[in-house]
N, C-alpha and C. Protein backbone atom coordinates (compact mmCIF):
# COMPACT_ATOMS: atom_id res chain seq x y z
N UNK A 1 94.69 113.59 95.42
CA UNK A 1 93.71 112.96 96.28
C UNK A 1 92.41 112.86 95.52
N UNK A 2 91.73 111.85 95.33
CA UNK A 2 90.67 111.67 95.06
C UNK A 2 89.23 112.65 95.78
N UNK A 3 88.09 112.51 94.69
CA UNK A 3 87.13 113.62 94.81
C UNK A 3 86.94 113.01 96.75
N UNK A 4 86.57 111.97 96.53
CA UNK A 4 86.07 111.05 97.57
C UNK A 4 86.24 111.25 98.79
N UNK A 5 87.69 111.10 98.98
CA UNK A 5 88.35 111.93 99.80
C UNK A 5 88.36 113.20 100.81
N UNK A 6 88.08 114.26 99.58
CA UNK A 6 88.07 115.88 99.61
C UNK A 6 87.36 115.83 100.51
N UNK A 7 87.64 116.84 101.61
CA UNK A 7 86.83 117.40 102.55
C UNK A 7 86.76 116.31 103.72
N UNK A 8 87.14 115.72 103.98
CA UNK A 8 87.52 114.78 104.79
C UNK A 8 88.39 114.61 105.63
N UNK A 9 89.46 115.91 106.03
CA UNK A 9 90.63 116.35 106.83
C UNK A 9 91.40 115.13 106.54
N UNK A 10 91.89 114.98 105.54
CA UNK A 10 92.79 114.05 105.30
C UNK A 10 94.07 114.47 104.99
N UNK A 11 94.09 115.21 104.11
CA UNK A 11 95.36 116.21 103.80
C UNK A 11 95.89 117.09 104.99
N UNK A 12 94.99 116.84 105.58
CA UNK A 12 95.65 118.01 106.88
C UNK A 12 96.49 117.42 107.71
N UNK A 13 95.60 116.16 107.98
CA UNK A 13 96.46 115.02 108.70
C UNK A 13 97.72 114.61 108.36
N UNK A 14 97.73 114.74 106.96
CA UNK A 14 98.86 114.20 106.76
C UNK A 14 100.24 115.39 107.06
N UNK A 15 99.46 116.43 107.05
CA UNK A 15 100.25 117.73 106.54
C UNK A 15 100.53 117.65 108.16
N UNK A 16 99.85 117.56 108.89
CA UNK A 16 99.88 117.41 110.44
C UNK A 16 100.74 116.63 110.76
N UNK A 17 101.01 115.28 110.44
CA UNK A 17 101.85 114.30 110.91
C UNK A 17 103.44 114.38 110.52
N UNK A 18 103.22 115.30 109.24
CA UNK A 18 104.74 115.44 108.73
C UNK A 18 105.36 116.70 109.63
N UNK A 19 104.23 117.41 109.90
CA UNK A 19 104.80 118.41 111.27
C UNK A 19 105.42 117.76 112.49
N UNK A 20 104.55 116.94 112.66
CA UNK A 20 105.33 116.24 114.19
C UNK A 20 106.35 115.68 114.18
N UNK A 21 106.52 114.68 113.24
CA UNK A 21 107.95 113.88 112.75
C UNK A 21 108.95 115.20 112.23
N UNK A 22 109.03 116.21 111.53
CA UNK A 22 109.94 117.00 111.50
C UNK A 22 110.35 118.00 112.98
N UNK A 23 109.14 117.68 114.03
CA UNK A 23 109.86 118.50 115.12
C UNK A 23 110.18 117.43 116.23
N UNK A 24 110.18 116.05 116.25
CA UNK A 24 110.77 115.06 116.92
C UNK A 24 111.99 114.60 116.41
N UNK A 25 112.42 114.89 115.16
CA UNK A 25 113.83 115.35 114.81
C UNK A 25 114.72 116.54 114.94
N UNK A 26 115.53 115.89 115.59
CA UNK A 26 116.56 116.74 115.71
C UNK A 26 117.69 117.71 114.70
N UNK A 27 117.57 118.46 114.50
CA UNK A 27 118.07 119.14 113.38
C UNK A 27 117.40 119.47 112.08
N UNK A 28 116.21 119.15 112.26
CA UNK A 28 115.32 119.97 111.00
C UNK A 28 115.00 121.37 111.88
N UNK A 29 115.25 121.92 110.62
CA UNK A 29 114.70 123.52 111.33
C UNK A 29 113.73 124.08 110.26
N UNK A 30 113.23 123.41 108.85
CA UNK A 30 112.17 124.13 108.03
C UNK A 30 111.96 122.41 107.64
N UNK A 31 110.68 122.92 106.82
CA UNK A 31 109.61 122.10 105.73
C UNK A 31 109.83 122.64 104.89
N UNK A 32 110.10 122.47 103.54
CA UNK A 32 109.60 122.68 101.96
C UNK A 32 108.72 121.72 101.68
N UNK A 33 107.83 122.62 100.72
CA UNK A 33 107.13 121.75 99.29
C UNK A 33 106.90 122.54 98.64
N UNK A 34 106.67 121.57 97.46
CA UNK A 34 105.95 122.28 96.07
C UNK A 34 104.43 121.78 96.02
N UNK A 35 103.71 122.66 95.33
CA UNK A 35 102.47 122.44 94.75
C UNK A 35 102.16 123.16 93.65
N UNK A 36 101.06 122.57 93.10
CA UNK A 36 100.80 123.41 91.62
C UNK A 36 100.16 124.49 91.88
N UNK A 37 99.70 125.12 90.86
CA UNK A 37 98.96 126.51 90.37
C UNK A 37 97.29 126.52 91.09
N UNK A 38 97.25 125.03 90.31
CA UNK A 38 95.32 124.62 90.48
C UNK A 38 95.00 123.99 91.73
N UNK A 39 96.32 123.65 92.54
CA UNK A 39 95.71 122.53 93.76
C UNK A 39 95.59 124.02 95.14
N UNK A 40 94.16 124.63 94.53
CA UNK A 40 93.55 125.84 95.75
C UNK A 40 93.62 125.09 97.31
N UNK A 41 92.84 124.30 97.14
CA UNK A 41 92.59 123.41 98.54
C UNK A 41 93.97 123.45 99.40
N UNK A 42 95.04 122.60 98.69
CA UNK A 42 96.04 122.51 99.18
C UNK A 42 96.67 123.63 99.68
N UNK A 43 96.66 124.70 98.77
CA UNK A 43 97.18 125.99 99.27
C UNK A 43 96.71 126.83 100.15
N UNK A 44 95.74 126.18 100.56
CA UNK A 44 94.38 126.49 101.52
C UNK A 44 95.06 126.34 103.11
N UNK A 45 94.81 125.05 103.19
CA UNK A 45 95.30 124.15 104.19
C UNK A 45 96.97 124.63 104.64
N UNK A 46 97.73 124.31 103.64
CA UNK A 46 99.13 124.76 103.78
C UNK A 46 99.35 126.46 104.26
N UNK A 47 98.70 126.90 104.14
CA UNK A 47 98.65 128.90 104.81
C UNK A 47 97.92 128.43 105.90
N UNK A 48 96.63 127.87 106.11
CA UNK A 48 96.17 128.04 107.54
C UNK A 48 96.66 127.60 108.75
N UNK A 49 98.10 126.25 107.95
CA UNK A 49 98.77 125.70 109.27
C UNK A 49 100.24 125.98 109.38
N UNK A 50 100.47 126.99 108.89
CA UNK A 50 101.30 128.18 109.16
C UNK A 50 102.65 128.17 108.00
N UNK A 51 102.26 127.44 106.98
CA UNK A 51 103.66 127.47 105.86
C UNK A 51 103.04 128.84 104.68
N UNK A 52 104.43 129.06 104.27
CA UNK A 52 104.37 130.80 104.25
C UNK A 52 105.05 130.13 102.35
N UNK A 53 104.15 130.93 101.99
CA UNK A 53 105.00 130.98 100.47
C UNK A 53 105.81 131.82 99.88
N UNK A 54 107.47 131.22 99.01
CA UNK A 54 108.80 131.87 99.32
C UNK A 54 108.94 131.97 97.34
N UNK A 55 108.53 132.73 96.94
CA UNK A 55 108.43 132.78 95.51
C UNK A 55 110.02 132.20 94.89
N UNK A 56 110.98 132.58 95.77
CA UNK A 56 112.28 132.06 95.20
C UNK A 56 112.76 131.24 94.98
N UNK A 57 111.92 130.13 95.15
CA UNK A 57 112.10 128.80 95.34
C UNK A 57 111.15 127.97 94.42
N UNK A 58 110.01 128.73 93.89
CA UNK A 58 109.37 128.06 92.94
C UNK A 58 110.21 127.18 92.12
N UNK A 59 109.69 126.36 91.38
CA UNK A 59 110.41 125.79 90.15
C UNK A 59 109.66 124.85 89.00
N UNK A 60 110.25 126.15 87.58
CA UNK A 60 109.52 125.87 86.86
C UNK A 60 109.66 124.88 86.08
N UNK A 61 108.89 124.13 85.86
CA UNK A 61 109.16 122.71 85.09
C UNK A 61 109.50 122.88 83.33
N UNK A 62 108.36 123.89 82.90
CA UNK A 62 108.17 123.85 81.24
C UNK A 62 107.41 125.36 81.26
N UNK A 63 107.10 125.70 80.13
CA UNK A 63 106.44 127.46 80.21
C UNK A 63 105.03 126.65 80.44
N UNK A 64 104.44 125.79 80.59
CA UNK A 64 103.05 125.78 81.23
C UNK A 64 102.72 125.55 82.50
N UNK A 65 103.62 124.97 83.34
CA UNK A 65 104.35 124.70 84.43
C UNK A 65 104.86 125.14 85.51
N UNK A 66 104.98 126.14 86.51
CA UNK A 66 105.60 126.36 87.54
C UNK A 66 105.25 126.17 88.90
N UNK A 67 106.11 125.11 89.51
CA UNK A 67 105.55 124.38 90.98
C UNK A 67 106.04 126.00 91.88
N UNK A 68 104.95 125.80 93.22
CA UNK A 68 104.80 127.27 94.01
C UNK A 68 105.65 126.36 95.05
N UNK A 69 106.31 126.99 96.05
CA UNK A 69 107.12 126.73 96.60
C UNK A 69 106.50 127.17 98.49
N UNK A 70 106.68 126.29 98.89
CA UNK A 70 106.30 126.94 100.48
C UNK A 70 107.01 126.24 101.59
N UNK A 71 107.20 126.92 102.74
CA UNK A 71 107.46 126.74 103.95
C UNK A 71 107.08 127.07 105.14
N UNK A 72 107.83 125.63 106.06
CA UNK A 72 106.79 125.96 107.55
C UNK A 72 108.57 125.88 108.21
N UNK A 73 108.25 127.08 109.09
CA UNK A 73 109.95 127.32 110.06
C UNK A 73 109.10 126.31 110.92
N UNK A 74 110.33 125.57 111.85
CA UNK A 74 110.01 124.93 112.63
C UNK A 74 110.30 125.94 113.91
N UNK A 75 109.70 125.56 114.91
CA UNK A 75 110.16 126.85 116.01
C UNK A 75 111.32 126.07 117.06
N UNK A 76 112.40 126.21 117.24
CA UNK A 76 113.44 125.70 117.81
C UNK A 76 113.82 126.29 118.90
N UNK A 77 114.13 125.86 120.22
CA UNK A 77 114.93 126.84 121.16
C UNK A 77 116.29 126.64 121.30
């Protein structure tokens, strides 16, 4: 995302909207993603709206490289 952008609840939104569409489907029961090392913000946002980071799932690209891995459970009855 551009500087421009930043701080602009934009990422959240989006992070928001992919929440709703995964719980108006039927049969998702988690979210994954990856993100890098340096994207703080993101990892910011992604813990405050409840995705939990699962170290086992990282994946490392190259030895300078390793994407962090996270998830949001969906809550199902």
């Amino acid at each position: 995302m551009s500087s421009e952008a930043q701080g602009r609840g934009i990422g959240k939104k989006l992070v928001s909207h992919c929440l709703d569409l995964a719980n108006e489907t039927p049969g998702i029961e988690a979210l994954f993603l990856h993100t890098t090392p340096f994207m703080l913000i993101a990892q910011r946002i992604y813990a405050s709206m409840g995705f939990e980071r699962i170290t086992d799932r990282d994946l490392k690209i190259n030895d300078d490289l390793t994407l962090l891995a996270y998830i949001y459970k969906l809550a199902r009855s």
